[in-house]
Protein backbone atom coordinates (compact mmCIF):
# COMPACT_ATOMS: atom_id res chain seq x y z
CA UNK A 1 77.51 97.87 -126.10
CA UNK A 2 79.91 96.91 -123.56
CA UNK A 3 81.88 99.23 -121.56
CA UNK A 4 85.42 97.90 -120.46
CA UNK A 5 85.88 97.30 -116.82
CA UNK A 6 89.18 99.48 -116.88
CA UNK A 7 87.24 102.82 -118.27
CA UNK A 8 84.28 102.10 -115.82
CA UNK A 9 86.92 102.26 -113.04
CA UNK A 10 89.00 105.44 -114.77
CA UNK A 11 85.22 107.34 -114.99
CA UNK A 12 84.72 105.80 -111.08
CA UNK A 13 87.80 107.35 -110.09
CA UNK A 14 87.16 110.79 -111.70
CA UNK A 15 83.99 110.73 -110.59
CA UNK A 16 85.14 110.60 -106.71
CA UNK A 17 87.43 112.93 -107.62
CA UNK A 18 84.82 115.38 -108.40
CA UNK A 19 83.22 115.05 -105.31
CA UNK A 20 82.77 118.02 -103.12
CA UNK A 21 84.95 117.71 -99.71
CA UNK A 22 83.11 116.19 -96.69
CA UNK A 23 80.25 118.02 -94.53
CA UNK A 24 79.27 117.55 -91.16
CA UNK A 25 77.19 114.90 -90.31
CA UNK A 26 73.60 115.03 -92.61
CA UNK A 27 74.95 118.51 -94.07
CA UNK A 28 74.24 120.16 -90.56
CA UNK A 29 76.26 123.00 -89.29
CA UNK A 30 78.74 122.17 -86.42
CA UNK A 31 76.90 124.34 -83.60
CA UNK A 32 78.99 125.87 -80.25
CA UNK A 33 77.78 128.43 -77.72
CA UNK A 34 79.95 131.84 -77.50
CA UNK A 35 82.88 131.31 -74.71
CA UNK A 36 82.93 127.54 -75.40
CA UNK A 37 85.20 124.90 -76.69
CA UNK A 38 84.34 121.53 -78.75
CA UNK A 39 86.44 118.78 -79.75
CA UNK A 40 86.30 117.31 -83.71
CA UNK A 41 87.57 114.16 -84.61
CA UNK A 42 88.25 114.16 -89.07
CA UNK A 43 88.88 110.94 -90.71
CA UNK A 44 91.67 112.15 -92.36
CA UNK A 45 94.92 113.74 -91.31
CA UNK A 46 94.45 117.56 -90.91
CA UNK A 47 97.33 120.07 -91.91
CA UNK A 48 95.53 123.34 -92.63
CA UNK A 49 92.37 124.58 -91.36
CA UNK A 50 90.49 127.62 -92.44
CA UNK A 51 88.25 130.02 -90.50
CA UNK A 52 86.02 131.88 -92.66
CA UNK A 53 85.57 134.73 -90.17
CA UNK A 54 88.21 134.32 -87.37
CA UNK A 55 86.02 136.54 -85.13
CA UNK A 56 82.89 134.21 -84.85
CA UNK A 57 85.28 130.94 -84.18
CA UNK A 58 88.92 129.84 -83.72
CA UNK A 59 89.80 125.88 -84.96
CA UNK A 60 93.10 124.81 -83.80
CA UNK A 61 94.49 121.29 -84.47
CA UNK A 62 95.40 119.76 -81.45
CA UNK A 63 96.56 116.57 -83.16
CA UNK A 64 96.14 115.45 -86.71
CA UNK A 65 92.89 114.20 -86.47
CA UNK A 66 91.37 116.24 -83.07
CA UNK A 67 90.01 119.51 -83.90
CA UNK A 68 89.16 122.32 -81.28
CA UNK A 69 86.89 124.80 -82.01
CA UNK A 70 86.20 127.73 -80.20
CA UNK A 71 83.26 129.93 -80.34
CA UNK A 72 84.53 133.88 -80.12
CA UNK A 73 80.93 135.86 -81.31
CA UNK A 74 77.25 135.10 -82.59
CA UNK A 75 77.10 134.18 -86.19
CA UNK A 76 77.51 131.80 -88.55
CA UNK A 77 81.07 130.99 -90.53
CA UNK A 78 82.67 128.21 -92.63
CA UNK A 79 85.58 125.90 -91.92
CA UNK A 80 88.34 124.23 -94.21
CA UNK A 81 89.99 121.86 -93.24
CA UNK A 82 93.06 120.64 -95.47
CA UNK A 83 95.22 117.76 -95.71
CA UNK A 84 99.00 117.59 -96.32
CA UNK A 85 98.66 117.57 -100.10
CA UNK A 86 96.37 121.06 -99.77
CA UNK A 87 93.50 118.92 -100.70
CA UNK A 88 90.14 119.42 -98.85
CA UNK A 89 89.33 116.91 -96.85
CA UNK A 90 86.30 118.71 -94.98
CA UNK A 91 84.16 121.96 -95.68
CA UNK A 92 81.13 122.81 -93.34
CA UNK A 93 79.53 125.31 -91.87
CA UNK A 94 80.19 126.32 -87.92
CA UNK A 95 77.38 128.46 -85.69
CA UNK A 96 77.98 129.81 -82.67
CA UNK A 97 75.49 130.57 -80.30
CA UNK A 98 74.98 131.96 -77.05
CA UNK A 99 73.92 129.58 -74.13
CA UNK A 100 70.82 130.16 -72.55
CA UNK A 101 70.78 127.32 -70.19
CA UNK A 102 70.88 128.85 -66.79
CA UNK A 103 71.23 132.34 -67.85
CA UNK A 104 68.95 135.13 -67.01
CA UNK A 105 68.18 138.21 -69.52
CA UNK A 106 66.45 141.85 -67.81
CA UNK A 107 65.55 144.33 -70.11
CA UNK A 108 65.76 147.89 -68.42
CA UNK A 109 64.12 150.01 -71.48
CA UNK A 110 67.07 149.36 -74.70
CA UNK A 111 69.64 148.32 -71.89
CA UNK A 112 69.87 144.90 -71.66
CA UNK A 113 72.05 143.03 -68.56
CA UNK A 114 72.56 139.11 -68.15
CA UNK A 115 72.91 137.05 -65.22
CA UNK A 116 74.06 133.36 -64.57
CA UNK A 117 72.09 132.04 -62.36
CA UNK A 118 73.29 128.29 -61.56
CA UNK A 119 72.52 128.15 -58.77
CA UNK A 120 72.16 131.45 -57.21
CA UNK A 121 72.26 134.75 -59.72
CA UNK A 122 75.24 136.42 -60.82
CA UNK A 123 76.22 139.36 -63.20
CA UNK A 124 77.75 137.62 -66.76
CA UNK A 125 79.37 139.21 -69.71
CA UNK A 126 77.39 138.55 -72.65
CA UNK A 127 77.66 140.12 -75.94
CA UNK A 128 74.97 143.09 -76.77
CA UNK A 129 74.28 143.78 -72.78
CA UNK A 130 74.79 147.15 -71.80
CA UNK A 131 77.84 148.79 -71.99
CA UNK A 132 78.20 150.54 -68.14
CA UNK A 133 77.20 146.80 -66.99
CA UNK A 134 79.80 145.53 -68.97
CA UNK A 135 82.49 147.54 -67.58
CA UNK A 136 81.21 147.65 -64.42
CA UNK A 137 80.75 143.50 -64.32
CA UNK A 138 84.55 143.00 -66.28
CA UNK A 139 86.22 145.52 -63.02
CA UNK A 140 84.51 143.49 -60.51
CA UNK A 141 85.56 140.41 -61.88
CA UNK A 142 89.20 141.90 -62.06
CA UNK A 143 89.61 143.02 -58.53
CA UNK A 144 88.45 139.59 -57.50
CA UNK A 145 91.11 137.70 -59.40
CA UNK A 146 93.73 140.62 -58.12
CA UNK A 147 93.08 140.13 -55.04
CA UNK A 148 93.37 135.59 -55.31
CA UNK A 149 96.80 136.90 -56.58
């Protein structure tokens, strides 16, 4: 039985229609550390992009086909990304990490502090240290930018 050649190309065409919208790279998530940007370059013309959770990471578009992404907290979230026509044109999954390159973690009982030390050792704001340290490490930084001023 032979098939014509314009049905084999109508069932190639819904058949790439079907498919699901592009991943990253080998179906890996797109990883970023908390506090850090990452540049994306799409294919395709971007004209909506979707955060899952807006709270782990923030995608702007800073032209059509450049992507920033911004990691905001730990976790794991998807991203849309849609072309003029509302079609997808990418769908993948973003982690965000913290880095621990350089960085310095003392447990004092549950209290946890981190320091960066690159090359000497400094207090850091990092998500889950303690609270007081926190505070105490965000003021500092404060009075030292008040006073550049």
């Amino acid at each position: 039985m032979r098939i014509p050649l314009a049905a084999l190309v109508a069932t190639s065409l819904l058949a790439a229609s079907a498919l699901p919208p592009a991943f990253a790279q080998d179906g890996a998530p797109i990883t970023v550390n908390v506090n850090m940007a990452r540049v994306l370059r799409i294919n395709a013309p971007a004209a909506t992009v979707i955060v899952g959770n807006p709270a782990v990471a923030d995608v702007t578009i800073q032209d059509p086909q450049t992507l920033i992404l911004t990691g905001k907290s730990y976790g794991q979230t998807n991203l849309i990304v849609l072309d003029m026509g509302g079609e997808p044109i990418a769908d993948t999954l973003i982690e965000v990490a913290q880095l621990t390159a350089g960085t310095v973690t003392v447990y004092q009982g549950q209290n946890r502090t981190s320091l960066a030390c690159a090359p000497t050792c400094q207090p850091t704001i990092t998500l889950g240290d303690d609270g007081n340290f926190s505070a105490s490490t965000l003021a500092s930084s404060q009075l030292v930018q008040q006073a550049a001023e």
